[in-house]
PDB file of N, CA and C in Angstrom:
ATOM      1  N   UNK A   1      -0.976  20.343 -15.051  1.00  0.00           N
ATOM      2  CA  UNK A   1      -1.549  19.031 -15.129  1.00  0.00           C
ATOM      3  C   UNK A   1      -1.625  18.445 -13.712  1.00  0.00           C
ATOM      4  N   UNK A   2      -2.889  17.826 -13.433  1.00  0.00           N
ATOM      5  CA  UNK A   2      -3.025  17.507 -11.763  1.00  0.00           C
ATOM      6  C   UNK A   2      -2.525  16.256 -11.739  1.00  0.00           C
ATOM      7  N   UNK A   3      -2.257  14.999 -11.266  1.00  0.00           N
ATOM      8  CA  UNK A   3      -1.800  13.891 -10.863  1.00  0.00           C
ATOM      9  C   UNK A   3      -2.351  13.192  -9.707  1.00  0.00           C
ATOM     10  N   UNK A   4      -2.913  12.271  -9.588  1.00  0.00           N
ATOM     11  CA  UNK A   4      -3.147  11.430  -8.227  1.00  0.00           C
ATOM     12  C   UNK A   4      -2.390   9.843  -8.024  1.00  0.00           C
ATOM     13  N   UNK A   5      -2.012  10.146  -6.559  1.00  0.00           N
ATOM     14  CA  UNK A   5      -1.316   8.273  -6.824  1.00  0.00           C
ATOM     15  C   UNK A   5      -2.261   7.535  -6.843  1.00  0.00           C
ATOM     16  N   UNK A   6      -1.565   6.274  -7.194  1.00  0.00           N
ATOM     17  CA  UNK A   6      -2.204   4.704  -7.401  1.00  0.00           C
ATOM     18  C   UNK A   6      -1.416   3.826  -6.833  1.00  0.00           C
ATOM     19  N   UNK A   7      -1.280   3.117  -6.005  1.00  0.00           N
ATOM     20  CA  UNK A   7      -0.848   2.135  -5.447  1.00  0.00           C
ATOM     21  C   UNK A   7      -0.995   0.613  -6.054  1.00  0.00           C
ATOM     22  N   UNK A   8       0.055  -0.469  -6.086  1.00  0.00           N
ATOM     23  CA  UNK A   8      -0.641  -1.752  -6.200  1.00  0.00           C
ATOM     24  C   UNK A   8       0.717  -2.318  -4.918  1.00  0.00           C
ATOM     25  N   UNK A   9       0.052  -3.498  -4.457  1.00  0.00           N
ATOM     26  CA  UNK A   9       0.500  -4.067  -3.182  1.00  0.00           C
ATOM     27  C   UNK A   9       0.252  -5.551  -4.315  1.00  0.00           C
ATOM     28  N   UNK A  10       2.150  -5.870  -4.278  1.00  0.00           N
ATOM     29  CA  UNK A  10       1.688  -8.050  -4.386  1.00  0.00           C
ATOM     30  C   UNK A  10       1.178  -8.701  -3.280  1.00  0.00           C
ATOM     31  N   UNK A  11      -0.009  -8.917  -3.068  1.00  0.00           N
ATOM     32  CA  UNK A  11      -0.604  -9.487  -1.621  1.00  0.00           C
ATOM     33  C   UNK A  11      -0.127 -10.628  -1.258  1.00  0.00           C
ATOM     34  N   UNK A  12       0.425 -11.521  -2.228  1.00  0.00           N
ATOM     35  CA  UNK A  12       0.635 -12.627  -2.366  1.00  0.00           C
ATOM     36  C   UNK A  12       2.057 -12.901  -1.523  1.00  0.00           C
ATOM     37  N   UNK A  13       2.921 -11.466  -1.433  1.00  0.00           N
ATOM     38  CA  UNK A  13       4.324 -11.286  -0.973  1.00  0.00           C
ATOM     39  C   UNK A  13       4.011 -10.938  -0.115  1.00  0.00           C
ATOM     40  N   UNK A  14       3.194 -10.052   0.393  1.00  0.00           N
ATOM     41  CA  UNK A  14       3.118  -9.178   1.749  1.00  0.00           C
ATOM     42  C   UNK A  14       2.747 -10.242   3.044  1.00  0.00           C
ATOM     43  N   UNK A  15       4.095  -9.176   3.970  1.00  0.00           N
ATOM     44  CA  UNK A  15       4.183 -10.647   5.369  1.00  0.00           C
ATOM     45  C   UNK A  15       3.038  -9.330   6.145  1.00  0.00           C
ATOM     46  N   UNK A  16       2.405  -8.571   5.991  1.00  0.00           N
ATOM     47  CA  UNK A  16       1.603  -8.089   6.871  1.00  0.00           C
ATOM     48  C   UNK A  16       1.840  -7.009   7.867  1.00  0.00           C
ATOM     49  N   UNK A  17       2.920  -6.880   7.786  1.00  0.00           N
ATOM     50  CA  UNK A  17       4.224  -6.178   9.003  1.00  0.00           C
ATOM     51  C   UNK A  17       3.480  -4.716   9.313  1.00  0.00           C
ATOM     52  N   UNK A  18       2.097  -3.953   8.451  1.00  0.00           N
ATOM     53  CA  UNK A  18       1.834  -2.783   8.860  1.00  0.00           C
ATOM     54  C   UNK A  18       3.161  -1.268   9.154  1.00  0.00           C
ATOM     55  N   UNK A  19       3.968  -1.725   8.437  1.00  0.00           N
ATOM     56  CA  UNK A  19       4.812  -0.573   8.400  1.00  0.00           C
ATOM     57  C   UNK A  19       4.579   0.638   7.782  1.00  0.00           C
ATOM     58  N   UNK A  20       3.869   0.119   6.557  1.00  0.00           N
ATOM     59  CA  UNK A  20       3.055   0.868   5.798  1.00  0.00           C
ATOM     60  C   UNK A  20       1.970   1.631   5.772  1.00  0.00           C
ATOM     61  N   UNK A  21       1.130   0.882   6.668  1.00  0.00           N
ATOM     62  CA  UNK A  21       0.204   1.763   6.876  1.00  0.00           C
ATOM     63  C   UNK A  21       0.348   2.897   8.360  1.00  0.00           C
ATOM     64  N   UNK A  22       1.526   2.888   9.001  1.00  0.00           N
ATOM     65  CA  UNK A  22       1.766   4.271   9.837  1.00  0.00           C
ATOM     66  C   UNK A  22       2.660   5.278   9.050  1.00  0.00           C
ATOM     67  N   UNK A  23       3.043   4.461   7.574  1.00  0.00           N
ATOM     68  CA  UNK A  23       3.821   5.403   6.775  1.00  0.00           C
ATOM     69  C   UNK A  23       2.703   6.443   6.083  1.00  0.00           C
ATOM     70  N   UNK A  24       1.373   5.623   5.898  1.00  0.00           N
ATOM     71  CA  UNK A  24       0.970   6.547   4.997  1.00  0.00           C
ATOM     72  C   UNK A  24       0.142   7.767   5.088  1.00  0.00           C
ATOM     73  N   UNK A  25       0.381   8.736   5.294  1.00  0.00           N
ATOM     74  CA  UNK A  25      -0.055   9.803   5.381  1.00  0.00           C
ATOM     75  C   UNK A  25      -1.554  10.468   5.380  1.00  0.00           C
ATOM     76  N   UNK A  26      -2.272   9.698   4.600  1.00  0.00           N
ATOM     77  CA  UNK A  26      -3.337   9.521   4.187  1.00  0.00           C
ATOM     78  C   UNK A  26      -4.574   8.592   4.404  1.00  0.00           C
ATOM     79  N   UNK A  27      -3.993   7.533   5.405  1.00  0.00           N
ATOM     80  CA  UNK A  27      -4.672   6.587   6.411  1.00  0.00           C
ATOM     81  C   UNK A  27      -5.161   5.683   4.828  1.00  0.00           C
ATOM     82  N   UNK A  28      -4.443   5.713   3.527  1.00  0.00           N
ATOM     83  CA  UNK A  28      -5.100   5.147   2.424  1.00  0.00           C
ATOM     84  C   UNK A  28      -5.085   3.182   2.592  1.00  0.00           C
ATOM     85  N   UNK A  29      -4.076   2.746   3.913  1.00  0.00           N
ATOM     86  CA  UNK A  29      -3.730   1.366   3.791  1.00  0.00           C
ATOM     87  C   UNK A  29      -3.931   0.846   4.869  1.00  0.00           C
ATOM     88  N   UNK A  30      -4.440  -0.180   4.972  1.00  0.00           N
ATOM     89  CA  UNK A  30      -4.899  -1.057   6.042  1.00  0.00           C
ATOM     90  C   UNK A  30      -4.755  -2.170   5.789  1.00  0.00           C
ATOM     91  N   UNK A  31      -4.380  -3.464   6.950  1.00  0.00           N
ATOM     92  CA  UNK A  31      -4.626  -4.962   7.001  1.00  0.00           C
ATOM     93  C   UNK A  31      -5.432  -4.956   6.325  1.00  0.00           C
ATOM     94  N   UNK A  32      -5.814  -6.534   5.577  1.00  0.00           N
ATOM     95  CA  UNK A  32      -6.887  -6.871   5.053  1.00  0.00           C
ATOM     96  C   UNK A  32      -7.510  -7.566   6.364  1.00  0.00           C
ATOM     97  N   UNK A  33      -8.788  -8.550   6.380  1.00  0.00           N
ATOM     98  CA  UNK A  33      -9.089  -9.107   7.301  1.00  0.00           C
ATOM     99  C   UNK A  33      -8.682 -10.780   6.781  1.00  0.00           C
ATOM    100  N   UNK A  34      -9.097 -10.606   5.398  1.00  0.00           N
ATOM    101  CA  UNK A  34      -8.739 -11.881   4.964  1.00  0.00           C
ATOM    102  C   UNK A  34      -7.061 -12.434   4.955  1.00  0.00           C
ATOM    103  N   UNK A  35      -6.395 -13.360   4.430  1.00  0.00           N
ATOM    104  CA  UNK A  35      -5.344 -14.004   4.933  1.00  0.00           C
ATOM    105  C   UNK A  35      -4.799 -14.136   3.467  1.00  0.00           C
ATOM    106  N   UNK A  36      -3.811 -14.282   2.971  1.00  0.00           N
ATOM    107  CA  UNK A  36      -3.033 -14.648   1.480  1.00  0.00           C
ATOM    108  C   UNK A  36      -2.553 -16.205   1.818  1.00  0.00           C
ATOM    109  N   UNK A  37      -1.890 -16.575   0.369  1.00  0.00           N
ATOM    110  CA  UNK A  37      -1.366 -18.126   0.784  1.00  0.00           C
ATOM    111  C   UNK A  37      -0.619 -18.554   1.780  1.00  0.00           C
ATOM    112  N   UNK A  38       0.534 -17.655   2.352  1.00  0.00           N
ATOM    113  CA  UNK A  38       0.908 -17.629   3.410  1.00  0.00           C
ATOM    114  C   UNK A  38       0.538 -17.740   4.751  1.00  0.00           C
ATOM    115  N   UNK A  39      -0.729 -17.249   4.640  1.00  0.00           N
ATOM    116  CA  UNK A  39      -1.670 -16.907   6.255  1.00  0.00           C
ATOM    117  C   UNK A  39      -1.038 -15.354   6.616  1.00  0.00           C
ATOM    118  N   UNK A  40      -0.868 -14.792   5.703  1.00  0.00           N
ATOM    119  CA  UNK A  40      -0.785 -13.588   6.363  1.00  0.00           C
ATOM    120  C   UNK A  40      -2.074 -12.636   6.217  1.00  0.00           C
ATOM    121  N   UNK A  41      -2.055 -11.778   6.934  1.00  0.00           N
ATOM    122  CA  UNK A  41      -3.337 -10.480   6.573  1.00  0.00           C
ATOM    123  C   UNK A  41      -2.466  -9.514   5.517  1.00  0.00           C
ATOM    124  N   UNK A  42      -2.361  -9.368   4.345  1.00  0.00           N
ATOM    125  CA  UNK A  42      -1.616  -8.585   3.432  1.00  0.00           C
ATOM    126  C   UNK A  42      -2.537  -7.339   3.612  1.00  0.00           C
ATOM    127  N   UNK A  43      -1.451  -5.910   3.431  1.00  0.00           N
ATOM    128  CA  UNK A  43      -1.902  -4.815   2.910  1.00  0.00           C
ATOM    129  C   UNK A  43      -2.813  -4.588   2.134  1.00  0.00           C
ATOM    130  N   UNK A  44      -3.762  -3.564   2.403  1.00  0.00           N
ATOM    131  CA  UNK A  44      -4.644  -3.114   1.225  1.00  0.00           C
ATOM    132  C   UNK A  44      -4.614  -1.706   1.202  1.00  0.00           C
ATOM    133  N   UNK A  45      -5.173  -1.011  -0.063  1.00  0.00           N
ATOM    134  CA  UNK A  45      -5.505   0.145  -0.079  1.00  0.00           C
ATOM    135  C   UNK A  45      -6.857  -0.061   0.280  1.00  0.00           C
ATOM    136  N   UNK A  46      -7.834   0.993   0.931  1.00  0.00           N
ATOM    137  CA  UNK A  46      -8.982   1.181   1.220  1.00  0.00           C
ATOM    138  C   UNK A  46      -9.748   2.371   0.763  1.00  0.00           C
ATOM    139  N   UNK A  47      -8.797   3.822   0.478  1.00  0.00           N
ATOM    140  CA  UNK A  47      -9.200   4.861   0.312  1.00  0.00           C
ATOM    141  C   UNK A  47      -8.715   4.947  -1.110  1.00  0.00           C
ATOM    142  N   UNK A  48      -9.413   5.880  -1.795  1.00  0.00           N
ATOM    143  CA  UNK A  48      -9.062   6.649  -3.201  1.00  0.00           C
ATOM    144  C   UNK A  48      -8.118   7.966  -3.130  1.00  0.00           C
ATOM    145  N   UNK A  49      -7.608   7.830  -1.895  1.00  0.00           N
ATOM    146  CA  UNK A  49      -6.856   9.121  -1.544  1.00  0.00           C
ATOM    147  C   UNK A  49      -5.511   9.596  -1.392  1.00  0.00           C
ATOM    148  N   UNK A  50      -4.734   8.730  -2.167  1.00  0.00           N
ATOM    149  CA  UNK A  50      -3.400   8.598  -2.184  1.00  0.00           C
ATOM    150  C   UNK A  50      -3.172   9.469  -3.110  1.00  0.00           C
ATOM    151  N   UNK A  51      -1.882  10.271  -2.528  1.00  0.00           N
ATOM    152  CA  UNK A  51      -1.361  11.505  -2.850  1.00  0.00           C
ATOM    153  C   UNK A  51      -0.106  11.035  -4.057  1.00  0.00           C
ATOM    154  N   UNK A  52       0.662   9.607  -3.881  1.00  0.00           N
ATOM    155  CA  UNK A  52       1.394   9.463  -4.837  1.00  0.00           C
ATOM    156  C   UNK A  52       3.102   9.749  -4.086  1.00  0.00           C
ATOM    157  N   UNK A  53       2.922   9.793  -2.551  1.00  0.00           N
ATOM    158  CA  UNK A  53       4.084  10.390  -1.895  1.00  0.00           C
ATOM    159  C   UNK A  53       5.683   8.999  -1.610  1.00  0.00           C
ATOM    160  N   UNK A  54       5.198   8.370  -1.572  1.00  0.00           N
ATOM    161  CA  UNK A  54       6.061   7.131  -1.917  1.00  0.00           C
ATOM    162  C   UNK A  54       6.528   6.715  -0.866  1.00  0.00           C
ATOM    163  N   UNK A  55       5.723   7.062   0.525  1.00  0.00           N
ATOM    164  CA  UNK A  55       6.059   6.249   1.779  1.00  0.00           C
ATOM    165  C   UNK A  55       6.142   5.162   1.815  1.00  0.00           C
ATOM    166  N   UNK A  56       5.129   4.701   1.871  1.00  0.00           N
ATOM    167  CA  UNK A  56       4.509   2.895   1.693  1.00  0.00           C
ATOM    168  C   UNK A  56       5.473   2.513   1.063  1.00  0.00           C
ATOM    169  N   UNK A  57       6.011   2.379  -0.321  1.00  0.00           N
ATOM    170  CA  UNK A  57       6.666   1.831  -0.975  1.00  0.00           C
ATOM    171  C   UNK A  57       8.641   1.948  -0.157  1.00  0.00           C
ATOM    172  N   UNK A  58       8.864   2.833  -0.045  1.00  0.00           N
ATOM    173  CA  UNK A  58       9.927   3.375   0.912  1.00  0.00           C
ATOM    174  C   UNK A  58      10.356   2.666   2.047  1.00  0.00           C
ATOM    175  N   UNK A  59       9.338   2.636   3.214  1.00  0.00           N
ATOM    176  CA  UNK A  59       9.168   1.771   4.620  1.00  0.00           C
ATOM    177  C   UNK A  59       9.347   0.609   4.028  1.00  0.00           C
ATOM    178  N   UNK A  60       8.589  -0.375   3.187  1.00  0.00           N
ATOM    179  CA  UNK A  60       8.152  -1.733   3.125  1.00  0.00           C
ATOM    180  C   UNK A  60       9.784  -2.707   3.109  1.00  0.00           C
ATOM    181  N   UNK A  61       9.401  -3.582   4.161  1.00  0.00           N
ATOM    182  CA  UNK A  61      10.788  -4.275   3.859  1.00  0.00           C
ATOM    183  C   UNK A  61      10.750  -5.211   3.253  1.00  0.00           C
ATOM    184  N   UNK A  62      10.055  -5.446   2.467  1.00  0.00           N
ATOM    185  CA  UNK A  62       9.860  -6.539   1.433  1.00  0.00           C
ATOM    186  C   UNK A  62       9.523  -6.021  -0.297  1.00  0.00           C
ATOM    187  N   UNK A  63       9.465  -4.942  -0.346  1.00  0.00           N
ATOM    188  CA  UNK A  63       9.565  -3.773  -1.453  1.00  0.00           C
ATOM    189  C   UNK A  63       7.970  -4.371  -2.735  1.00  0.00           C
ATOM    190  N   UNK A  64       7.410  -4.929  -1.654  1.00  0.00           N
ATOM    191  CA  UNK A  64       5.931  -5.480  -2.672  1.00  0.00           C
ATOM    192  C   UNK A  64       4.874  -4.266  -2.898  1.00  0.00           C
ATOM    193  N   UNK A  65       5.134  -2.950  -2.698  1.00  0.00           N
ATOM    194  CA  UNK A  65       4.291  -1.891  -2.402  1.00  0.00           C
ATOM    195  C   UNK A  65       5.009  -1.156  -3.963  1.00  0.00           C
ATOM    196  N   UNK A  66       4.246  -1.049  -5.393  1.00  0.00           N
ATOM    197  CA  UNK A  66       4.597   0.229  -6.311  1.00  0.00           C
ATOM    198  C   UNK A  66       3.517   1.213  -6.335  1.00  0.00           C
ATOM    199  N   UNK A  67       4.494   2.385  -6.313  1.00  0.00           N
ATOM    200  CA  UNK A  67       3.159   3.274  -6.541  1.00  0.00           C
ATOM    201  C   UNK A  67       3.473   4.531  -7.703  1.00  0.00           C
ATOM    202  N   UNK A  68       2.694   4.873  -8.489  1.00  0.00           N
ATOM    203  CA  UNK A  68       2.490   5.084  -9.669  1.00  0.00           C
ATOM    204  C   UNK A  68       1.762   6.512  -9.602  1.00  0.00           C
ATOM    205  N   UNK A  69       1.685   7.480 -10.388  1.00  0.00           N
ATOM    206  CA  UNK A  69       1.489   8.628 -10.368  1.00  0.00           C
ATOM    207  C   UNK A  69       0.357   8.780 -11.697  1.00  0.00           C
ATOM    208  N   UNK A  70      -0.737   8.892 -11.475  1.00  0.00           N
ATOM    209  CA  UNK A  70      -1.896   8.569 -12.411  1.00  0.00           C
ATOM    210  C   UNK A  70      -2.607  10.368 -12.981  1.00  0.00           C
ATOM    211  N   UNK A  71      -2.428  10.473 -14.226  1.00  0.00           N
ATOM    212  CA  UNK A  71      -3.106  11.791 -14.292  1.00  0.00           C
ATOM    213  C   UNK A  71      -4.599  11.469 -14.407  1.00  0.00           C
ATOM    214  N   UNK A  72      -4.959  13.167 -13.983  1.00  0.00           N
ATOM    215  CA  UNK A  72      -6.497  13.198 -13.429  1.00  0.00           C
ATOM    216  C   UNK A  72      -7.591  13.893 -15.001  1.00  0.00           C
TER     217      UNK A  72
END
């Protein structure tokens, strides 16, 4: 059975810190450009290409990053 990850990011929590996206392996996460209630630039996924490896979620020091293992 094949599997692909899925990511969700609370944008609403995320201070922006980009830890995540040198975690992820897969170049799948980037700043947004836009800003959350805070004024921060929160995380996004951008790519469909997440492997499901659990960096992002791991690094994040604010633990707003789950990621989920989706069959194909």
């Amino acid at each position: 059975m094949a599997f692909k990850g899925e990511i969700v990011i609370d944008k609403e929590r995320c201070k922006g810190c980009a830890v995540c996206v040198g975690a992820c392996p897969n170049q799948v996460i980037e700043l947004s450009k836009n800003v959350n209630g805070k004024g921060y630039n929160y995380a996004e996924a951008v790519k469909d290409a997440c492997i499901g490896c659990t960096s992002c979620a791991i690094v994040c020091p604010d633990g707003v990053i789950s990621v989920y293992k989706v069959k194909l």
